[in-house]
Protein backbone atom coordinates (compact mmCIF):
# COMPACT_ATOMS: atom_id res chain seq x y z
CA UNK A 1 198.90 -17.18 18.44
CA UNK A 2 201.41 -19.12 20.83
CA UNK A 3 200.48 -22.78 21.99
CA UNK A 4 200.92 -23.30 25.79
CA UNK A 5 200.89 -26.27 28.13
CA UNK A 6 198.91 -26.08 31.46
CA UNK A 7 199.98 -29.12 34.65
CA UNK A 8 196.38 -29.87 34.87
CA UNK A 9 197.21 -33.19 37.55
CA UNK A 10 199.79 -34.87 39.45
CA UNK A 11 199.76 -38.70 40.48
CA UNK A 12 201.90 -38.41 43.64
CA UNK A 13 204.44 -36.19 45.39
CA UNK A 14 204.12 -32.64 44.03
CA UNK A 15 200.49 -31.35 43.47
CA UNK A 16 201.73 -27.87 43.98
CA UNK A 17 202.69 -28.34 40.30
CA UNK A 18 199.20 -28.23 39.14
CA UNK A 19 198.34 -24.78 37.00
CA UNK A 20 201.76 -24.23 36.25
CA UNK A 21 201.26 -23.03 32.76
CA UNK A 22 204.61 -22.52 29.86
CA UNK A 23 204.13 -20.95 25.79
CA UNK A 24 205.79 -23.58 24.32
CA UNK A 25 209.17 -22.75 22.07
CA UNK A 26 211.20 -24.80 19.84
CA UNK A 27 213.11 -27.32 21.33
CA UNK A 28 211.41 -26.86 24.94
CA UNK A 29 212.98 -29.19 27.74
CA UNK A 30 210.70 -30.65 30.15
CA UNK A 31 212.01 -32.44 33.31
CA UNK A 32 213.04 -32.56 36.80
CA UNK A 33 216.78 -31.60 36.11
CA UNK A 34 218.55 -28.08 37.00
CA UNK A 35 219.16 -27.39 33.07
CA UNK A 36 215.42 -28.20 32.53
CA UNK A 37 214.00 -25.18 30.12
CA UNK A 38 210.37 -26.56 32.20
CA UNK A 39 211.46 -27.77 35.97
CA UNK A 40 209.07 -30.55 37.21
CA UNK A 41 210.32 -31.00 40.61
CA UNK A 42 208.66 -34.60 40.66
CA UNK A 43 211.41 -37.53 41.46
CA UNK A 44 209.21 -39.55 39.00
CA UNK A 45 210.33 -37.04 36.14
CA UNK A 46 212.99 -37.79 34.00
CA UNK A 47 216.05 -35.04 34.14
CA UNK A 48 215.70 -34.50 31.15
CA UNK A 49 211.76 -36.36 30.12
CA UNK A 50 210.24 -34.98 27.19
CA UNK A 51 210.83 -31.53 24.22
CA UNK A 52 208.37 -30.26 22.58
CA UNK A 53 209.41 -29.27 18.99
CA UNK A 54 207.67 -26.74 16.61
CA UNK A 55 206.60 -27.84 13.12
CA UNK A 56 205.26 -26.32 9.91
CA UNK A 57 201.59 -27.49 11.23
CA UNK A 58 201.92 -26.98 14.60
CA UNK A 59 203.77 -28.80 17.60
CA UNK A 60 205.22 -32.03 18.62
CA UNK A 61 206.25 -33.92 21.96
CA UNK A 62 209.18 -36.10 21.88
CA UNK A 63 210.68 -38.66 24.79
CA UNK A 64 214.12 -38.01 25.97
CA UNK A 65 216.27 -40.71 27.54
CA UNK A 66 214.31 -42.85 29.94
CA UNK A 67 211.23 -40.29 29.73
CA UNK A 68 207.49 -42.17 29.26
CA UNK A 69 205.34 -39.63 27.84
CA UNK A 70 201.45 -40.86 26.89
CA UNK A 71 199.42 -38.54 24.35
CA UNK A 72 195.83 -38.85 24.82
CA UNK A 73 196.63 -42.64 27.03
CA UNK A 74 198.47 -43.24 24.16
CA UNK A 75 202.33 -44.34 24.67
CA UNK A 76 204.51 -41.92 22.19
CA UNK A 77 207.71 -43.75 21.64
CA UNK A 78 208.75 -41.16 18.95
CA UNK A 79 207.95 -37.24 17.73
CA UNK A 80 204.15 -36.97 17.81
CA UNK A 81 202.08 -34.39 16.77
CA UNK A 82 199.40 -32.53 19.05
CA UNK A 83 196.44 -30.87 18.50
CA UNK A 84 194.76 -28.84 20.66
CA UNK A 85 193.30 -29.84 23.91
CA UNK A 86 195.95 -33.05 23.44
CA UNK A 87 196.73 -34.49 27.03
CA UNK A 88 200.49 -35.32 27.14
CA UNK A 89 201.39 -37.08 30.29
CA UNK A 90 204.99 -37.36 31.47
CA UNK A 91 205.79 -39.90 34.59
CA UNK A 92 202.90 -38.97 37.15
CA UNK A 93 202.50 -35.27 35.36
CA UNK A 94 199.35 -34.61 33.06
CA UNK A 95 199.77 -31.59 31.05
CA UNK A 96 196.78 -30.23 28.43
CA UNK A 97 198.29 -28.32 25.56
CA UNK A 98 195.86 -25.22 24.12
CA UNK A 99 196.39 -23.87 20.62
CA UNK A 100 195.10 -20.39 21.67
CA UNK A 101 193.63 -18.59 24.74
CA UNK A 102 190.05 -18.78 23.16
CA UNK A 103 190.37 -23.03 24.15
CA UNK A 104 191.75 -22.93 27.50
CA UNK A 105 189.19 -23.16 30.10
CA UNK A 106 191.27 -21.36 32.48
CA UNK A 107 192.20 -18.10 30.37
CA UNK A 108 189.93 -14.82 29.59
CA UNK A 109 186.21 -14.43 30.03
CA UNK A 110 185.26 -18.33 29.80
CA UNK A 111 183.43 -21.14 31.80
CA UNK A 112 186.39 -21.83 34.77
CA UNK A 113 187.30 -17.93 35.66
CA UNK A 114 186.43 -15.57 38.17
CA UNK A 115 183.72 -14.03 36.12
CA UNK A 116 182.47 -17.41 35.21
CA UNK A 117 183.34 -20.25 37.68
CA UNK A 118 183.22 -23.92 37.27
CA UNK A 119 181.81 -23.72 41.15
CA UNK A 120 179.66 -21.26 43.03
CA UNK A 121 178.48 -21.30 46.50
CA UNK A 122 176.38 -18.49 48.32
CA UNK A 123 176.60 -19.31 52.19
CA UNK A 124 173.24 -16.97 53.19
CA UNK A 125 170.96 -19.09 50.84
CA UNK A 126 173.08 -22.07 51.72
CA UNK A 127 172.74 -22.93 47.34
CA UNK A 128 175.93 -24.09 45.14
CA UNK A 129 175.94 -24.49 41.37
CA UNK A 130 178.06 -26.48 38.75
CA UNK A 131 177.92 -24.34 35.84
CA UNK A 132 174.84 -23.35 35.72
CA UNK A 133 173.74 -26.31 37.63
CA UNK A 134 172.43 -26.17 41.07
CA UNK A 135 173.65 -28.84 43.27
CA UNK A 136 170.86 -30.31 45.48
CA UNK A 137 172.80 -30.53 48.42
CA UNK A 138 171.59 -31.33 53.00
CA UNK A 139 173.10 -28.98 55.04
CA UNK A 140 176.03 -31.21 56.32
CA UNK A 141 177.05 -32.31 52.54
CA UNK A 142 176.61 -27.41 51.75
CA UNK A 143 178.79 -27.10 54.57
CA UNK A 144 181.33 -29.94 53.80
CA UNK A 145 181.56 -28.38 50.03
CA UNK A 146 182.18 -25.08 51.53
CA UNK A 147 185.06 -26.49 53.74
CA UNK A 148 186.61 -27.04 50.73
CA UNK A 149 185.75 -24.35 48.52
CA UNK A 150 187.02 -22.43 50.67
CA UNK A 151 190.52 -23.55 50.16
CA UNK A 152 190.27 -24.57 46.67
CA UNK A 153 193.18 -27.32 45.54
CA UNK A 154 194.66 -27.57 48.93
CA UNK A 155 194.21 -30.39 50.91
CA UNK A 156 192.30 -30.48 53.60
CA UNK A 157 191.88 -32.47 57.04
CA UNK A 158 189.22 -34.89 58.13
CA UNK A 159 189.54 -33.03 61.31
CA UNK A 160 188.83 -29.40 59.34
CA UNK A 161 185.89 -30.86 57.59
CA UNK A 162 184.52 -31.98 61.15
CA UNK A 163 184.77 -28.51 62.81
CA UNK A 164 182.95 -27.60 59.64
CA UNK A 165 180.19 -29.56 59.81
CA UNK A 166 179.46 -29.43 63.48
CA UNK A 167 181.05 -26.46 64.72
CA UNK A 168 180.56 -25.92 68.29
CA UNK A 169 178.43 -29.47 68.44
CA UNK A 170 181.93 -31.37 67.15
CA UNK A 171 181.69 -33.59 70.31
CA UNK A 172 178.26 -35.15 69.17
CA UNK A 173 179.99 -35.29 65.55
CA UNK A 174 180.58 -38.99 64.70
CA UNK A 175 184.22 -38.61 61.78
CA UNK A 176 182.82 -41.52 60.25
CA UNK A 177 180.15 -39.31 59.10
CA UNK A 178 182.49 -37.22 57.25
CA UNK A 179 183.55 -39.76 54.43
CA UNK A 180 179.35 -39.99 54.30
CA UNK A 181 179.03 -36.48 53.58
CA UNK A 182 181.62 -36.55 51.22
CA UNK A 183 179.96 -38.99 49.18
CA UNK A 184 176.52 -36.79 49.29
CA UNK A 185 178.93 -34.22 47.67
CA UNK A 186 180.34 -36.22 45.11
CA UNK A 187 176.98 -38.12 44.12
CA UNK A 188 175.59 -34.10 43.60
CA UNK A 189 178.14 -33.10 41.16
CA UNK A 190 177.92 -36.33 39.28
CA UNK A 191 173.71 -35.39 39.39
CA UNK A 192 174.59 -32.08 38.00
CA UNK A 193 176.94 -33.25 35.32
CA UNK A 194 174.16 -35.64 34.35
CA UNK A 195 172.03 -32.95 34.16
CA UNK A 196 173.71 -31.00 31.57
CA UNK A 197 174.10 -31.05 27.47
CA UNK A 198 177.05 -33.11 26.57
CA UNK A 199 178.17 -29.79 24.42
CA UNK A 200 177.75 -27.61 27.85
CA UNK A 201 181.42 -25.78 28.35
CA UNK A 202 181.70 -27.20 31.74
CA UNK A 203 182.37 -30.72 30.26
CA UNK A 204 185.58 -29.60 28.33
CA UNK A 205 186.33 -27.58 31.53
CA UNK A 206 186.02 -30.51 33.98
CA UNK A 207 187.79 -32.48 31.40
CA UNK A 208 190.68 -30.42 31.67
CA UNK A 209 191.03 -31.21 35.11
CA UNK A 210 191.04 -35.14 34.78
CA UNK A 211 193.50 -38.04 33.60
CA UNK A 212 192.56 -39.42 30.62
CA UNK A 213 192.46 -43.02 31.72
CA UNK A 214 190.07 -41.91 34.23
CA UNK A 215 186.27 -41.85 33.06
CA UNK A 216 184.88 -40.11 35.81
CA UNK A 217 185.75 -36.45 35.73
CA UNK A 218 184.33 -36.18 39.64
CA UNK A 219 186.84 -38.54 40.85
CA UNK A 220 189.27 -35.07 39.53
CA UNK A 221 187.33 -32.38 41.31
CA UNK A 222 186.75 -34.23 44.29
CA UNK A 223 189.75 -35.74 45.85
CA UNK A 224 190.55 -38.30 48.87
CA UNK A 225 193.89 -39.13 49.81
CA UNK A 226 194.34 -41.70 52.85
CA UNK A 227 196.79 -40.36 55.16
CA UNK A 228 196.40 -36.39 53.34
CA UNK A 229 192.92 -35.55 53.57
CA UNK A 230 190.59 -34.25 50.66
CA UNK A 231 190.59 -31.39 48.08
CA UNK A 232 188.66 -29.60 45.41
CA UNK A 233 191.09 -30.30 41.96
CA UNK A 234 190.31 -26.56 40.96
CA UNK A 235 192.10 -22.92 40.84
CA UNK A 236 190.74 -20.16 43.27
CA UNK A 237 189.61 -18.42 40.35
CA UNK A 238 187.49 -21.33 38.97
CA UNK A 239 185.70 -21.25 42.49
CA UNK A 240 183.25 -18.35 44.15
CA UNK A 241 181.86 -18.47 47.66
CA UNK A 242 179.58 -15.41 48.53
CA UNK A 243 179.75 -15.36 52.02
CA UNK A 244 176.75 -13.13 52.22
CA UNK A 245 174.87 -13.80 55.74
CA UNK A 246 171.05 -14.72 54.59
């Protein structure tokens, strides 16, 4: 079964990158350049950054030219071997590699797809679950998630998340309140996570998701950017919102 590599984050200029997936073949370019077999349109990518090679036992990423490349936060100065679920990062690109559909969290009928999401909200009971997890959630924190669910992986306004939460009251709104909110939200998923089996799918999913020098996989789903706004780190098919009136 062909291995493939999946842009599962981006540190910087190009998040559109992220869920751009490849099957890896022999002697597979990576970089930003035109002759690129894999074009990362990132400045921060080498031309020319990293190839992954086939071998007997499976695959290998090597550095090109000026091209850092980490494996697992690891620095690989020469041909090293992955294994499944590796995490090779190039520049500001992290890429997960998957031996097989069965692995990848974002293929077939597994935890993060439509049929299974890593997030589901239902807007009549005004309920969202991680997993399997509910998320114990005030109104203004349900309707700040849904703002963003809503638009899953693109970023989104302070001013959006405002309307959101206030609607037609906005002028009583104070934005400070937002980043509060926000919090609420993030302290709920890290609740749920808390909440479930260390063997539960969803960590392997959310893992996916995050850098590996980062140890908290919320800080992934659950993005700020000063200047940007904020964003959900998932695909629309890892996220549901029934917008069922209660």
């Amino acid at each position: 079964m062909p291995w493939t590599a999946r842009v599962v984050k981006v540190h910087g200029e190009a998040p559109e990158l992220v869920g751009q997936t490849r099957v890896l073949a022999d002697g597979l370019v990576v970089g930003r350049g035109d002759t690129a077999d894999w074009v990362l349109a990132d400045s921060r990518v080498s031309r020319a950054h990293a190839r992954f090679d086939a071998r007997a036992d499976g695959w290998a990423v090597l550095p090109l030219a000026r091209g850092t490349v980490f494996v697992n936060g690891e620095p690989a100065e020469r041909a090293t071997a992955l294994r499944d679920l590796d995490l090779v990062q190039l520049g500001p690109v992290l890429l997960r590699v998957f031996a097989n559909a069965e692995t990848d969290p974002y293929r077939g009928p597994v935890l993060g797809t439509r049929s299974q999401p890593l997030l589901r909200l239902s807007m009549g009971e005004h309920r969202a679950w991680l997993g399997s997890t509910p998320l114990d959630l005030r109104p203004a924190a349900f309707r700040t998630l849904a703002a963003l669910a809503r638009r899953p992986g693109a970023w989104v306004e302070r001013d959006v998340l405002a309307e959101a939460i206030w609607g037609d009251d906005l002028h009583f709104g104070n934005p400070a309140y937002v980043d509060k909110y926000l919090s609420q939200v993030r302290t709920a998923l890290r609740d749920a996570l808390a909440a479930t089996d260390a063997g539960d799918p969803i960590h392997a999913a959310l893992d996916a998701l995050r850098d590996p020098t980062e140890a908290d996989p919320v800080r992934a789903l659950l993005e700020t950017r000063r200047g940007v706004g904020n964003r959900l780190g998932l695909e629309p098919d890892q996220v549901a919102v029934d917008e069922g009136a209660s």
